[in-house]
C-alpha atoms as a PDB file:
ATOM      1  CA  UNK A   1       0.000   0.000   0.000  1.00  0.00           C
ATOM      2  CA  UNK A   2       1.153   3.330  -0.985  1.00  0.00           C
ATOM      3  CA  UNK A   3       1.652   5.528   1.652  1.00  0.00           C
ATOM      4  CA  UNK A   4       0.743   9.554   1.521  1.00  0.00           C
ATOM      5  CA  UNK A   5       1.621  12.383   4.149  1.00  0.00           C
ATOM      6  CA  UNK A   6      -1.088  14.719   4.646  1.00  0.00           C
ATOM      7  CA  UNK A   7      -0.873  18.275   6.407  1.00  0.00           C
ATOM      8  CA  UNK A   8      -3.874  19.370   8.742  1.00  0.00           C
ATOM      9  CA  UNK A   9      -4.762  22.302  10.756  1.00  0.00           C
ATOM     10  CA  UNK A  10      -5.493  20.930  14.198  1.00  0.00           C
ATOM     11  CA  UNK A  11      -8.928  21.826  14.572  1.00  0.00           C
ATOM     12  CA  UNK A  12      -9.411  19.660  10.780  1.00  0.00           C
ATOM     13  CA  UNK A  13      -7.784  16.816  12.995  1.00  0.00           C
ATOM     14  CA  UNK A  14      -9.980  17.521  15.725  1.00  0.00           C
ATOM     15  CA  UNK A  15     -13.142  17.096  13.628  1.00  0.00           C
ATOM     16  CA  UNK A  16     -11.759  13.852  11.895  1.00  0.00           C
ATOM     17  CA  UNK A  17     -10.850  12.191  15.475  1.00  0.00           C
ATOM     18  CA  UNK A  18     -15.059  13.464  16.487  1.00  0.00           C
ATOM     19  CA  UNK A  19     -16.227  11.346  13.769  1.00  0.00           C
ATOM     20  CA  UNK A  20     -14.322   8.301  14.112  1.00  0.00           C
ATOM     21  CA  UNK A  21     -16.475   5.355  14.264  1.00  0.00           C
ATOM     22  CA  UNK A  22     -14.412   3.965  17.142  1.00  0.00           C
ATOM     23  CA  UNK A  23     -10.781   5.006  18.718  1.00  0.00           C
ATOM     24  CA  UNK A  24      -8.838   2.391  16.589  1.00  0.00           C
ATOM     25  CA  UNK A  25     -10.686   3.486  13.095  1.00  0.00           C
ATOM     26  CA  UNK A  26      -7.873   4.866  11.068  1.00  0.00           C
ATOM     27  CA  UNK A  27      -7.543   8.134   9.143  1.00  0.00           C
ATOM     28  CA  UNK A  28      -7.742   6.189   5.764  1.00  0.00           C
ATOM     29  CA  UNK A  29     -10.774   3.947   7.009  1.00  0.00           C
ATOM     30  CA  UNK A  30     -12.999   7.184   8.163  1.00  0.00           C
ATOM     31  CA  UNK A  31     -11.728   9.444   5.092  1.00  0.00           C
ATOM     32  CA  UNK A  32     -12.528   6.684   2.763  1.00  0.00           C
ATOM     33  CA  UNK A  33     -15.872   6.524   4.305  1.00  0.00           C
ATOM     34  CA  UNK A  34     -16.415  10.296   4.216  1.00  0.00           C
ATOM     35  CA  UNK A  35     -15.353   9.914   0.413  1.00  0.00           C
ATOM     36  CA  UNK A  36     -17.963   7.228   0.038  1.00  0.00           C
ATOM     37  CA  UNK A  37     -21.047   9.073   1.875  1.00  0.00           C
ATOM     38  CA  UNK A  38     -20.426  11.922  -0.386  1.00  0.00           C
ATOM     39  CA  UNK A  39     -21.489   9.934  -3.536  1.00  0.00           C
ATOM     40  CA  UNK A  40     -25.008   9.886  -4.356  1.00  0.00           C
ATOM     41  CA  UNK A  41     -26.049   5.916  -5.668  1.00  0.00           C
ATOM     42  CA  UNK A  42     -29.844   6.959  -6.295  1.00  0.00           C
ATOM     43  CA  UNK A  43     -29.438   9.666  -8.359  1.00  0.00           C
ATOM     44  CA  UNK A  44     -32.744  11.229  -8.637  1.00  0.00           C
ATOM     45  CA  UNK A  45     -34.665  10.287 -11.850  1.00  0.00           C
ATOM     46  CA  UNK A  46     -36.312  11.999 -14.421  1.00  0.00           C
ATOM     47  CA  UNK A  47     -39.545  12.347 -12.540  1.00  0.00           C
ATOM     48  CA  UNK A  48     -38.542  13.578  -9.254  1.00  0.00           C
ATOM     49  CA  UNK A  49     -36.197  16.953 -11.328  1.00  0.00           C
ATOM     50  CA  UNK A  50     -39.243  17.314 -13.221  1.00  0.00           C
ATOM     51  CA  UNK A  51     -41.095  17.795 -10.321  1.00  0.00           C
ATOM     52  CA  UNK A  52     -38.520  19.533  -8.603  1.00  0.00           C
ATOM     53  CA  UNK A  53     -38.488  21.832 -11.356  1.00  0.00           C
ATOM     54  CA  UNK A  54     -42.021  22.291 -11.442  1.00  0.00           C
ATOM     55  CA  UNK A  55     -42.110  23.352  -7.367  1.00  0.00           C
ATOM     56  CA  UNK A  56     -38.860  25.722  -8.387  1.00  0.00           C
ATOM     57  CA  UNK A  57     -41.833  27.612 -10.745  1.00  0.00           C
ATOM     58  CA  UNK A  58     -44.596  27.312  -8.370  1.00  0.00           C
ATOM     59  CA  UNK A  59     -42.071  28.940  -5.819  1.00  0.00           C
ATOM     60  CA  UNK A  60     -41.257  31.829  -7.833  1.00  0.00           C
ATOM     61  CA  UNK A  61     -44.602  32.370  -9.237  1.00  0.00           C
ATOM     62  CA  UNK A  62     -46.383  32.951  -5.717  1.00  0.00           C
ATOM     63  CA  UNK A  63     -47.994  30.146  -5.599  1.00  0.00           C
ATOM     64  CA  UNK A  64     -47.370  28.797  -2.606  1.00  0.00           C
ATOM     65  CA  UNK A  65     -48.841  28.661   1.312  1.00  0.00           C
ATOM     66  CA  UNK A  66     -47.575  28.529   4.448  1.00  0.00           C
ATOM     67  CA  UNK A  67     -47.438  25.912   7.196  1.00  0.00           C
ATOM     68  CA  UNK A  68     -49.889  27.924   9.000  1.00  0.00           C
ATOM     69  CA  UNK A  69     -52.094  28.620   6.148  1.00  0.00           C
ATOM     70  CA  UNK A  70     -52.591  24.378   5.509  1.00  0.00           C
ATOM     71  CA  UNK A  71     -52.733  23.543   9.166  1.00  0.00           C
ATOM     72  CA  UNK A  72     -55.612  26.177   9.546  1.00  0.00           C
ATOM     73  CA  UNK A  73     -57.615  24.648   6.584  1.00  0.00           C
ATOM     74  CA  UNK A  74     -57.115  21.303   8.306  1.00  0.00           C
ATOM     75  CA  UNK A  75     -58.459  22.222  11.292  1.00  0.00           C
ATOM     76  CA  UNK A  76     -55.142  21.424  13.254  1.00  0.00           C
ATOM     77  CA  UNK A  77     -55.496  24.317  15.564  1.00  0.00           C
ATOM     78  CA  UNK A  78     -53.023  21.937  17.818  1.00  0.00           C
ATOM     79  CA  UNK A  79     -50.290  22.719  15.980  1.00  0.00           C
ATOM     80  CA  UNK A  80     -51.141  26.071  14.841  1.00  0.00           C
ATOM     81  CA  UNK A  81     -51.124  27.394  18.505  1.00  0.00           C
ATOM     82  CA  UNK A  82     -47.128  24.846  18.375  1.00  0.00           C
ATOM     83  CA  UNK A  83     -46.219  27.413  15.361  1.00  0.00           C
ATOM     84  CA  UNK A  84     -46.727  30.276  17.267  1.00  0.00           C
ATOM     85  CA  UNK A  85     -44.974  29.435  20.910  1.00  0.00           C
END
């Protein structure tokens, strides 16, 4: 295995050692799972950017409502009176 020196700042070290797994994971074992995690394997399909296009318009036409707005039509006054504490 080919070995590589790496520089840090010690607060980057300090946030690698806070997401170790466990105390004995190595750097190359938690940066190759940070490398992983960072991959998406479900890329969205067709469908779901349509649709996330579509909101995008809805969103800068105006047509939109708030949380409020939909929990008073559902009667939910629960959780309206939750929204405003």
């Amino acid at each position: 295995m080919a070995m590589t020196t790496v520089q840090l700042r010690t607060e980057t070290k300090k946030k690698l050692d806070a997401l170790k797994l466990h105390p004995r994971e190595t750097y190359d074992e938690l940066i190759g799972r940070l490398a992983d995690s960072a991959y998406d394997d479900e890329p969205l399909s067709e469908e779901e950017l349509r649709d996330i296009r579509e909101s995008e318009n809805d969103i800068k036409a105006g047509r939109v409502r708030s949380l409020r707005e939909i929990m008073r039509d559902l009667g939910d006054d629960k959780a309206i009176r939750s929204l405003v504490e």
